[in-house]
PDB file of N, CA and C in Angstrom:
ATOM      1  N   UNK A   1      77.296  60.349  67.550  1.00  0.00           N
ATOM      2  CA  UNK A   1      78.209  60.208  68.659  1.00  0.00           C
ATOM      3  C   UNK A   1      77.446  60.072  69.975  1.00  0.00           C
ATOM      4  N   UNK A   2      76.507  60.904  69.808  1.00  0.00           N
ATOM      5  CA  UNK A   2      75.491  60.586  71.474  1.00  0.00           C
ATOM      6  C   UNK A   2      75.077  59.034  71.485  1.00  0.00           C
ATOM      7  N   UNK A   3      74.936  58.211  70.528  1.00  0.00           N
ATOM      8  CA  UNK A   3      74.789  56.425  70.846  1.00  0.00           C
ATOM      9  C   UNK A   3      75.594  56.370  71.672  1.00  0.00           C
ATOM     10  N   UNK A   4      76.962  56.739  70.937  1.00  0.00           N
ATOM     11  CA  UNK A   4      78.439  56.398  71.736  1.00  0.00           C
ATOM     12  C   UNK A   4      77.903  56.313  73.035  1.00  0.00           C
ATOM     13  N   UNK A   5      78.345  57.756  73.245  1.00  0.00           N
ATOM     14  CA  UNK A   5      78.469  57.812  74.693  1.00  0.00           C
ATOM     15  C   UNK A   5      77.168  57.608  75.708  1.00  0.00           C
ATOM     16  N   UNK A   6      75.950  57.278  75.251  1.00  0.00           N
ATOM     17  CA  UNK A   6      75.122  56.838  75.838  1.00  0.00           C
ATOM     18  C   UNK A   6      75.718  54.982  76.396  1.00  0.00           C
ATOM     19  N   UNK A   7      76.229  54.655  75.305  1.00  0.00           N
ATOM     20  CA  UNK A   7      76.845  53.407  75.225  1.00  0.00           C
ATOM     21  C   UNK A   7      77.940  53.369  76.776  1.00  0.00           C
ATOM     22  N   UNK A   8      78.123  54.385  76.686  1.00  0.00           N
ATOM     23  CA  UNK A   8      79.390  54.153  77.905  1.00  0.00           C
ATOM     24  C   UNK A   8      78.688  54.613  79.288  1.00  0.00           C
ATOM     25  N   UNK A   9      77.441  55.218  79.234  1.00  0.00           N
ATOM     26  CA  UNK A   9      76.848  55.841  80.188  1.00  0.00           C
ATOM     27  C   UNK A   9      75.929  54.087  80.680  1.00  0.00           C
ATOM     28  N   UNK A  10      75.521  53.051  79.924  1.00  0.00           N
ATOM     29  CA  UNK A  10      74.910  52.335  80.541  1.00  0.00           C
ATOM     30  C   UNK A  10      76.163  51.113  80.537  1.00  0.00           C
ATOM     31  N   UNK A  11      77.444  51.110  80.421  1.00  0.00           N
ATOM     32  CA  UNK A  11      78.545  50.364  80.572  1.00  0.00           C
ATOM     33  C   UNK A  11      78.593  51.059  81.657  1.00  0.00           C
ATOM     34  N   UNK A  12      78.972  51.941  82.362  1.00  0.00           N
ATOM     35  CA  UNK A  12      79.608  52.154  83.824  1.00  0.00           C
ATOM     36  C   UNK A  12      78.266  51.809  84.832  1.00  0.00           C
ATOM     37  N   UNK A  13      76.830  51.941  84.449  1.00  0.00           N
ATOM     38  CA  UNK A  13      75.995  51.348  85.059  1.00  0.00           C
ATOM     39  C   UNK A  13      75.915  49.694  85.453  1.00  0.00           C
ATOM     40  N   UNK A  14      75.892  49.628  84.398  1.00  0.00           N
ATOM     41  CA  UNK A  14      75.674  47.927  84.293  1.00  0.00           C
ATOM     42  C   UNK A  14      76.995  46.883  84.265  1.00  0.00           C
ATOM     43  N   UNK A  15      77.932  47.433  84.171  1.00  0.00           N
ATOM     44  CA  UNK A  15      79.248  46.508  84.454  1.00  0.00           C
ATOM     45  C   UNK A  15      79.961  47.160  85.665  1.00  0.00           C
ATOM     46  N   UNK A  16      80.073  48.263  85.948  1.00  0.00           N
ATOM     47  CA  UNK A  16      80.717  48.859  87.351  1.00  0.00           C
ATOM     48  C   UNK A  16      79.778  49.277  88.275  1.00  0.00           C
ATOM     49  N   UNK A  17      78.570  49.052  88.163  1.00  0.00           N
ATOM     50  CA  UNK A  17      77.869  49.709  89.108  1.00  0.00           C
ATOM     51  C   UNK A  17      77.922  51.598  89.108  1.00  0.00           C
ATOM     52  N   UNK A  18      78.141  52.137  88.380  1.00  0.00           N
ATOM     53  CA  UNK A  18      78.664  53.400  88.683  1.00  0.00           C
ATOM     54  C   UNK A  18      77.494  54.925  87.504  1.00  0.00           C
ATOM     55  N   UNK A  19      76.927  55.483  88.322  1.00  0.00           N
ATOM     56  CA  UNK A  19      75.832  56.155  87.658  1.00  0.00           C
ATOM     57  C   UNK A  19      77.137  57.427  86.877  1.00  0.00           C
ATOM     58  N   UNK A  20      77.033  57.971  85.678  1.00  0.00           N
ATOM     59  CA  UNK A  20      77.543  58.604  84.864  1.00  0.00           C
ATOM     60  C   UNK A  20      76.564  59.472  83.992  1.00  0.00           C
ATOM     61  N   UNK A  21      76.891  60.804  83.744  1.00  0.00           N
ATOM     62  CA  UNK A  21      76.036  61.685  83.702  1.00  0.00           C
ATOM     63  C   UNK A  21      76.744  62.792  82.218  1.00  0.00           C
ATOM     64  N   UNK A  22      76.190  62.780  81.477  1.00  0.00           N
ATOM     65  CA  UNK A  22      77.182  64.550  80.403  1.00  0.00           C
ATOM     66  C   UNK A  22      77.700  64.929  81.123  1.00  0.00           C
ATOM     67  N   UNK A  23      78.172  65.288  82.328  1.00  0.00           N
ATOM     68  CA  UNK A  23      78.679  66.588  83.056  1.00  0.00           C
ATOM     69  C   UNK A  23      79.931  66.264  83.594  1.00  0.00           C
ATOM     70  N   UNK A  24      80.920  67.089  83.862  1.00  0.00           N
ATOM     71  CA  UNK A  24      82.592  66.975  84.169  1.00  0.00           C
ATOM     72  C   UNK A  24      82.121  66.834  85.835  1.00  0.00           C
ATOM     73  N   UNK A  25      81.382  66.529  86.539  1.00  0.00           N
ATOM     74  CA  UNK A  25      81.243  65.576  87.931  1.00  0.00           C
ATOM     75  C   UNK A  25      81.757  64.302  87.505  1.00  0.00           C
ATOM     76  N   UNK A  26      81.429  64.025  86.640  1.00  0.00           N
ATOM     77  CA  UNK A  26      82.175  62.371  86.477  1.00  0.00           C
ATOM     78  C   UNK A  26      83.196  61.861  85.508  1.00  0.00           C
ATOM     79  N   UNK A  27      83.680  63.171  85.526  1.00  0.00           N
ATOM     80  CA  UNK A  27      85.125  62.897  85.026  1.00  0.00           C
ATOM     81  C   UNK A  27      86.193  61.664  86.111  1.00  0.00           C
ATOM     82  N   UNK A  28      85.876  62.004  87.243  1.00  0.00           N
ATOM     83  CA  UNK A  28      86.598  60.957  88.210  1.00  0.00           C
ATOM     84  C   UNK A  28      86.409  59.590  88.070  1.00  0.00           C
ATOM     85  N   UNK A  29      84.984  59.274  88.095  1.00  0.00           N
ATOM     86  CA  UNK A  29      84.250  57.883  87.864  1.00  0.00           C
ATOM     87  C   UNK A  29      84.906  57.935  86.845  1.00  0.00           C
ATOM     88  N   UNK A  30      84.589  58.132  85.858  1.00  0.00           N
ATOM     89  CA  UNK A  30      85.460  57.592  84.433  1.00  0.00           C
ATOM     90  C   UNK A  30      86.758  57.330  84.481  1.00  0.00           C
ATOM     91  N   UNK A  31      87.513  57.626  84.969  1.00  0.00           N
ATOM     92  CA  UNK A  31      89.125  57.821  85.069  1.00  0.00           C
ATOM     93  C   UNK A  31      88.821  56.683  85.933  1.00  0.00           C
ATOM     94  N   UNK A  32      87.992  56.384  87.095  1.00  0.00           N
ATOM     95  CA  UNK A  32      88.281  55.294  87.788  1.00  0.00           C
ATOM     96  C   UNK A  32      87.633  53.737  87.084  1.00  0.00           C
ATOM     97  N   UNK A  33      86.717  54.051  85.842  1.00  0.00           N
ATOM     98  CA  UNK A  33      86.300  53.002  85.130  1.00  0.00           C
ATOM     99  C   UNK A  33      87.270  52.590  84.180  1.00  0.00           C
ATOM    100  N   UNK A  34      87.845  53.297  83.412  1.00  0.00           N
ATOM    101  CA  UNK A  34      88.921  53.463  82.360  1.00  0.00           C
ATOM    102  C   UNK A  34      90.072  52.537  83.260  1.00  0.00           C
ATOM    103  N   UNK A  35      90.698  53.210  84.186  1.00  0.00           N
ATOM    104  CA  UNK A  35      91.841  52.495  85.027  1.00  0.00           C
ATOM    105  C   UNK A  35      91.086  50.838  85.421  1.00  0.00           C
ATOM    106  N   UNK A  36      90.352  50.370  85.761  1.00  0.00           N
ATOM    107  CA  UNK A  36      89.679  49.322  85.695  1.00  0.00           C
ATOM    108  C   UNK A  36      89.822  48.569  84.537  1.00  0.00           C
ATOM    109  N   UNK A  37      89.202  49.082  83.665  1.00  0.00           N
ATOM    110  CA  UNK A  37      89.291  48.180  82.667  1.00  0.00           C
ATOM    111  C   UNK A  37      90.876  48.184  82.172  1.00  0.00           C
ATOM    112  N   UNK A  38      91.437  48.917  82.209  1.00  0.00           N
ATOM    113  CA  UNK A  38      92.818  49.068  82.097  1.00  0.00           C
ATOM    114  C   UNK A  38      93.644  47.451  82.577  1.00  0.00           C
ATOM    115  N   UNK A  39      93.149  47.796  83.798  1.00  0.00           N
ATOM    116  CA  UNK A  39      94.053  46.864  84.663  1.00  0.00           C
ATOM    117  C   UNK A  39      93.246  45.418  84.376  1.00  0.00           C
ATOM    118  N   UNK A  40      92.045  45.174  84.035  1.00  0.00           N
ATOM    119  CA  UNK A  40      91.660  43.983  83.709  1.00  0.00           C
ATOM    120  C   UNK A  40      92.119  43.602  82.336  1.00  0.00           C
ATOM    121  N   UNK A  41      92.789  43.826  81.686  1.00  0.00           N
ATOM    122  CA  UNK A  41      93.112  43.998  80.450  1.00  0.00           C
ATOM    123  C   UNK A  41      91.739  43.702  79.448  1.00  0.00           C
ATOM    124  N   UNK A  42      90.979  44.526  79.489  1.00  0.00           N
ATOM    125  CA  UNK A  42      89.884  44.524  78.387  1.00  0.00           C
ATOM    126  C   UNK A  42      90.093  44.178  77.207  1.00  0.00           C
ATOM    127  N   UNK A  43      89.615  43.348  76.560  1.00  0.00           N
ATOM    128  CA  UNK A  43      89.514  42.914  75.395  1.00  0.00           C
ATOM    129  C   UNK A  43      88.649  43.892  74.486  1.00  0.00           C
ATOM    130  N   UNK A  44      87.781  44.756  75.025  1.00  0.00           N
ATOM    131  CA  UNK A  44      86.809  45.422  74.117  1.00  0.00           C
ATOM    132  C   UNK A  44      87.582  47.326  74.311  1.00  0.00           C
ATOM    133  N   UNK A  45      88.590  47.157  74.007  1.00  0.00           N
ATOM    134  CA  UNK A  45      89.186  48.743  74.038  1.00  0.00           C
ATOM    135  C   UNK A  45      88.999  49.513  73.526  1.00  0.00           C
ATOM    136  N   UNK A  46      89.173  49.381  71.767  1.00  0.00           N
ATOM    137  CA  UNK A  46      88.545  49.530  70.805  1.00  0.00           C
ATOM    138  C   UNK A  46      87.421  49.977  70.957  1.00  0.00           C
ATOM    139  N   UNK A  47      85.926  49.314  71.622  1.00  0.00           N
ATOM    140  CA  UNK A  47      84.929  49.736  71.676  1.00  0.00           C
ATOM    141  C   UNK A  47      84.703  50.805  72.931  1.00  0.00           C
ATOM    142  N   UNK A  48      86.011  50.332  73.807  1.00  0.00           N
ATOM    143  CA  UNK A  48      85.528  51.364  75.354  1.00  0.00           C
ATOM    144  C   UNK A  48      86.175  52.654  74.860  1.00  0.00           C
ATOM    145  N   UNK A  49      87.153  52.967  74.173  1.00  0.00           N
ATOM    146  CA  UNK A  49      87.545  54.247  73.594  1.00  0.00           C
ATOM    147  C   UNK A  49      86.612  54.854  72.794  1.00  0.00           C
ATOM    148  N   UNK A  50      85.875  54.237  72.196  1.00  0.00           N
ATOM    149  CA  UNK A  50      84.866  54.688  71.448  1.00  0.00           C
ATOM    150  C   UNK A  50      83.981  55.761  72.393  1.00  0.00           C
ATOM    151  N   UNK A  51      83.664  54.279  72.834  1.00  0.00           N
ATOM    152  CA  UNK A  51      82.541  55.063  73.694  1.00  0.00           C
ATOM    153  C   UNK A  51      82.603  56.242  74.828  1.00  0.00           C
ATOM    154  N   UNK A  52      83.727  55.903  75.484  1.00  0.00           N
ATOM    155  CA  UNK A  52      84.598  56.917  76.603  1.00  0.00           C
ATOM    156  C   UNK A  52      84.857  58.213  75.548  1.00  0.00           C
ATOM    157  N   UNK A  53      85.532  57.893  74.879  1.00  0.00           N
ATOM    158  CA  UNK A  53      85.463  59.482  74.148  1.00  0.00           C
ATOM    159  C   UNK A  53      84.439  60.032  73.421  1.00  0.00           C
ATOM    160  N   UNK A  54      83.598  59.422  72.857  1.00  0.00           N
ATOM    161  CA  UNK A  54      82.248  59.946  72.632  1.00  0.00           C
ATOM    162  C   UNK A  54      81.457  60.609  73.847  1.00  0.00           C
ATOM    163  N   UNK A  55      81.644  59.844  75.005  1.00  0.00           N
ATOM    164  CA  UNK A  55      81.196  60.563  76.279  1.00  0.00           C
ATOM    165  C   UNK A  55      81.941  61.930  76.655  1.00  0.00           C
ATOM    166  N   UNK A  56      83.100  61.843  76.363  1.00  0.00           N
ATOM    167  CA  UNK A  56      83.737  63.334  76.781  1.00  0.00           C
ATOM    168  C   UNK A  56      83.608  64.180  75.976  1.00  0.00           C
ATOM    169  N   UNK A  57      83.215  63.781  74.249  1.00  0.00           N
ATOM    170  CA  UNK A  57      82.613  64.934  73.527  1.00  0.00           C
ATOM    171  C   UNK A  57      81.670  65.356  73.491  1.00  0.00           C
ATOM    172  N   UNK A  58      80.425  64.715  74.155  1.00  0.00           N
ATOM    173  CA  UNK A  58      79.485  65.226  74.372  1.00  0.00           C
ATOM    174  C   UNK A  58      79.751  66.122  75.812  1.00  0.00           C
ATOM    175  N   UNK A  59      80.015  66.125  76.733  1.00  0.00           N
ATOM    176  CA  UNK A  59      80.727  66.828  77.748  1.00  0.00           C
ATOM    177  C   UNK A  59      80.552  68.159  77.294  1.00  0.00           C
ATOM    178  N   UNK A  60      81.945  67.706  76.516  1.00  0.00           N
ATOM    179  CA  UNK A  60      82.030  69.082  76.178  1.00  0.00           C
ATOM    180  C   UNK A  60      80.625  70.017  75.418  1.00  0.00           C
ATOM    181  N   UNK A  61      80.621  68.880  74.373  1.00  0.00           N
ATOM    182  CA  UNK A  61      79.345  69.857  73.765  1.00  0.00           C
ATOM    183  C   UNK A  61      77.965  70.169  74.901  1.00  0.00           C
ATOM    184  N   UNK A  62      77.872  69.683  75.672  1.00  0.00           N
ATOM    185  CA  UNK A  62      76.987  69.635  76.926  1.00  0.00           C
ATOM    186  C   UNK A  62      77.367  71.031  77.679  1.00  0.00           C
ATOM    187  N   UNK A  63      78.641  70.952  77.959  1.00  0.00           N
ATOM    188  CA  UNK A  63      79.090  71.980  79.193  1.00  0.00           C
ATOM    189  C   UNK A  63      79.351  73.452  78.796  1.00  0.00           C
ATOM    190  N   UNK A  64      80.325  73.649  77.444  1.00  0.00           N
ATOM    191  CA  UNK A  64      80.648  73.952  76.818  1.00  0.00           C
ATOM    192  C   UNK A  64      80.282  74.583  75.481  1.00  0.00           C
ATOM    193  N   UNK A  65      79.445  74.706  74.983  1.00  0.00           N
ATOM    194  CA  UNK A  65      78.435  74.525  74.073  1.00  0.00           C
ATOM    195  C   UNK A  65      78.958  74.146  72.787  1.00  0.00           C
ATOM    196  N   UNK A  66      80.234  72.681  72.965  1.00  0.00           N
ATOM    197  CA  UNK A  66      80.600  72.693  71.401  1.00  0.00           C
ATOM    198  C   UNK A  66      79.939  71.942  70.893  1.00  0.00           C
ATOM    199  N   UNK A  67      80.548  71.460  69.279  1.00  0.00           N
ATOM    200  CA  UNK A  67      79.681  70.853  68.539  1.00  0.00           C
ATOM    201  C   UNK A  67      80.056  70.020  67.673  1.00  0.00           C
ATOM    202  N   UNK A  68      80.267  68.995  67.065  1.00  0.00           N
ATOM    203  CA  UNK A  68      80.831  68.228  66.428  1.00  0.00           C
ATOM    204  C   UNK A  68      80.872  68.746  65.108  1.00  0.00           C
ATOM    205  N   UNK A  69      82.480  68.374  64.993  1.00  0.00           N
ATOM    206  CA  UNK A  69      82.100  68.878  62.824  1.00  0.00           C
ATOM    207  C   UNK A  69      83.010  67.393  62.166  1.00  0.00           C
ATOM    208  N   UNK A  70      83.017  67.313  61.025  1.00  0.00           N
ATOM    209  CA  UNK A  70      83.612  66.995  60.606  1.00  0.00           C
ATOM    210  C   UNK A  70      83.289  65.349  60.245  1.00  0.00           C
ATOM    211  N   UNK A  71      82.073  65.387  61.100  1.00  0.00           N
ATOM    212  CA  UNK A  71      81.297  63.777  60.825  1.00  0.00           C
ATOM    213  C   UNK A  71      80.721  63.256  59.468  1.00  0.00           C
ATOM    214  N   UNK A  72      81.532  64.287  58.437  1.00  0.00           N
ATOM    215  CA  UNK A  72      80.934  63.329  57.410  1.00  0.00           C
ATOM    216  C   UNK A  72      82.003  63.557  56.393  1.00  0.00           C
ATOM    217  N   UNK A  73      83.745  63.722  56.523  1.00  0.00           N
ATOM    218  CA  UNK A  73      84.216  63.628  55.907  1.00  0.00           C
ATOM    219  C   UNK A  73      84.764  62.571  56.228  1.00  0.00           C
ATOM    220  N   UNK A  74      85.994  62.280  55.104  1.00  0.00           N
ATOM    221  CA  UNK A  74      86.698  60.837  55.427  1.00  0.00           C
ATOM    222  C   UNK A  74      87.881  61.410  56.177  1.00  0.00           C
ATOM    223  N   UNK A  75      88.123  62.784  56.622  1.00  0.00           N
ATOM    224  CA  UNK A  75      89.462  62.684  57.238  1.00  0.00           C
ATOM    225  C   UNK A  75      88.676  64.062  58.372  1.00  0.00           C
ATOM    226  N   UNK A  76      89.133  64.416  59.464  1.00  0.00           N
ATOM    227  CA  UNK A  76      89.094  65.722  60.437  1.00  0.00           C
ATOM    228  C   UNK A  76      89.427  66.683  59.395  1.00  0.00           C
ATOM    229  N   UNK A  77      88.751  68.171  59.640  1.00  0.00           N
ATOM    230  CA  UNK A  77      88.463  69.191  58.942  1.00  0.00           C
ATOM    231  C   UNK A  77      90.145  70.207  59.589  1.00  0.00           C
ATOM    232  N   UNK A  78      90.640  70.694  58.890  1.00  0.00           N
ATOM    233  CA  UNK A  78      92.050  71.241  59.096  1.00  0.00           C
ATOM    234  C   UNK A  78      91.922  72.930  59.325  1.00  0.00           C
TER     235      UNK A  78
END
């Protein structure tokens, strides 16, 4: 999942101009990249959800000290 959201960390660089960091400081930037692509109607959503939420799970696991589970079943752990 850290590709992911590394993935979205050099998308808000390199297509918005906009530096993005693990940390809930840029929860705003994101919300203002997300609404962007929103309104441009992105064709790559699919991949920006990916990556946008891979970025906020690392967040969390960053801020937070969580941790991902469940990455190697075929369904979320109940």
């Amino acid at each position: 999942m850290r590709q992911f959201a590394e993935a979205a960390i050099v998308h808000a660089r390199e297509v918005h101009g906009s530096a993005i960091t693990l940390h809930h400081q840029a929860l705003d930037t994101v919300d203002r990249i997300l609404a962007a692509e929103r309104q441009a109607g992105a064709s790559e959503r699919g991949s920006l959800a990916l990556c946008y939420g891979s970025w906020l799970g690392e967040v969390a696991v960053t801020e937070l000290e969580g941790r991902w589970v469940g990455l190697h079943e075929p369904h979320p752990p109940r």
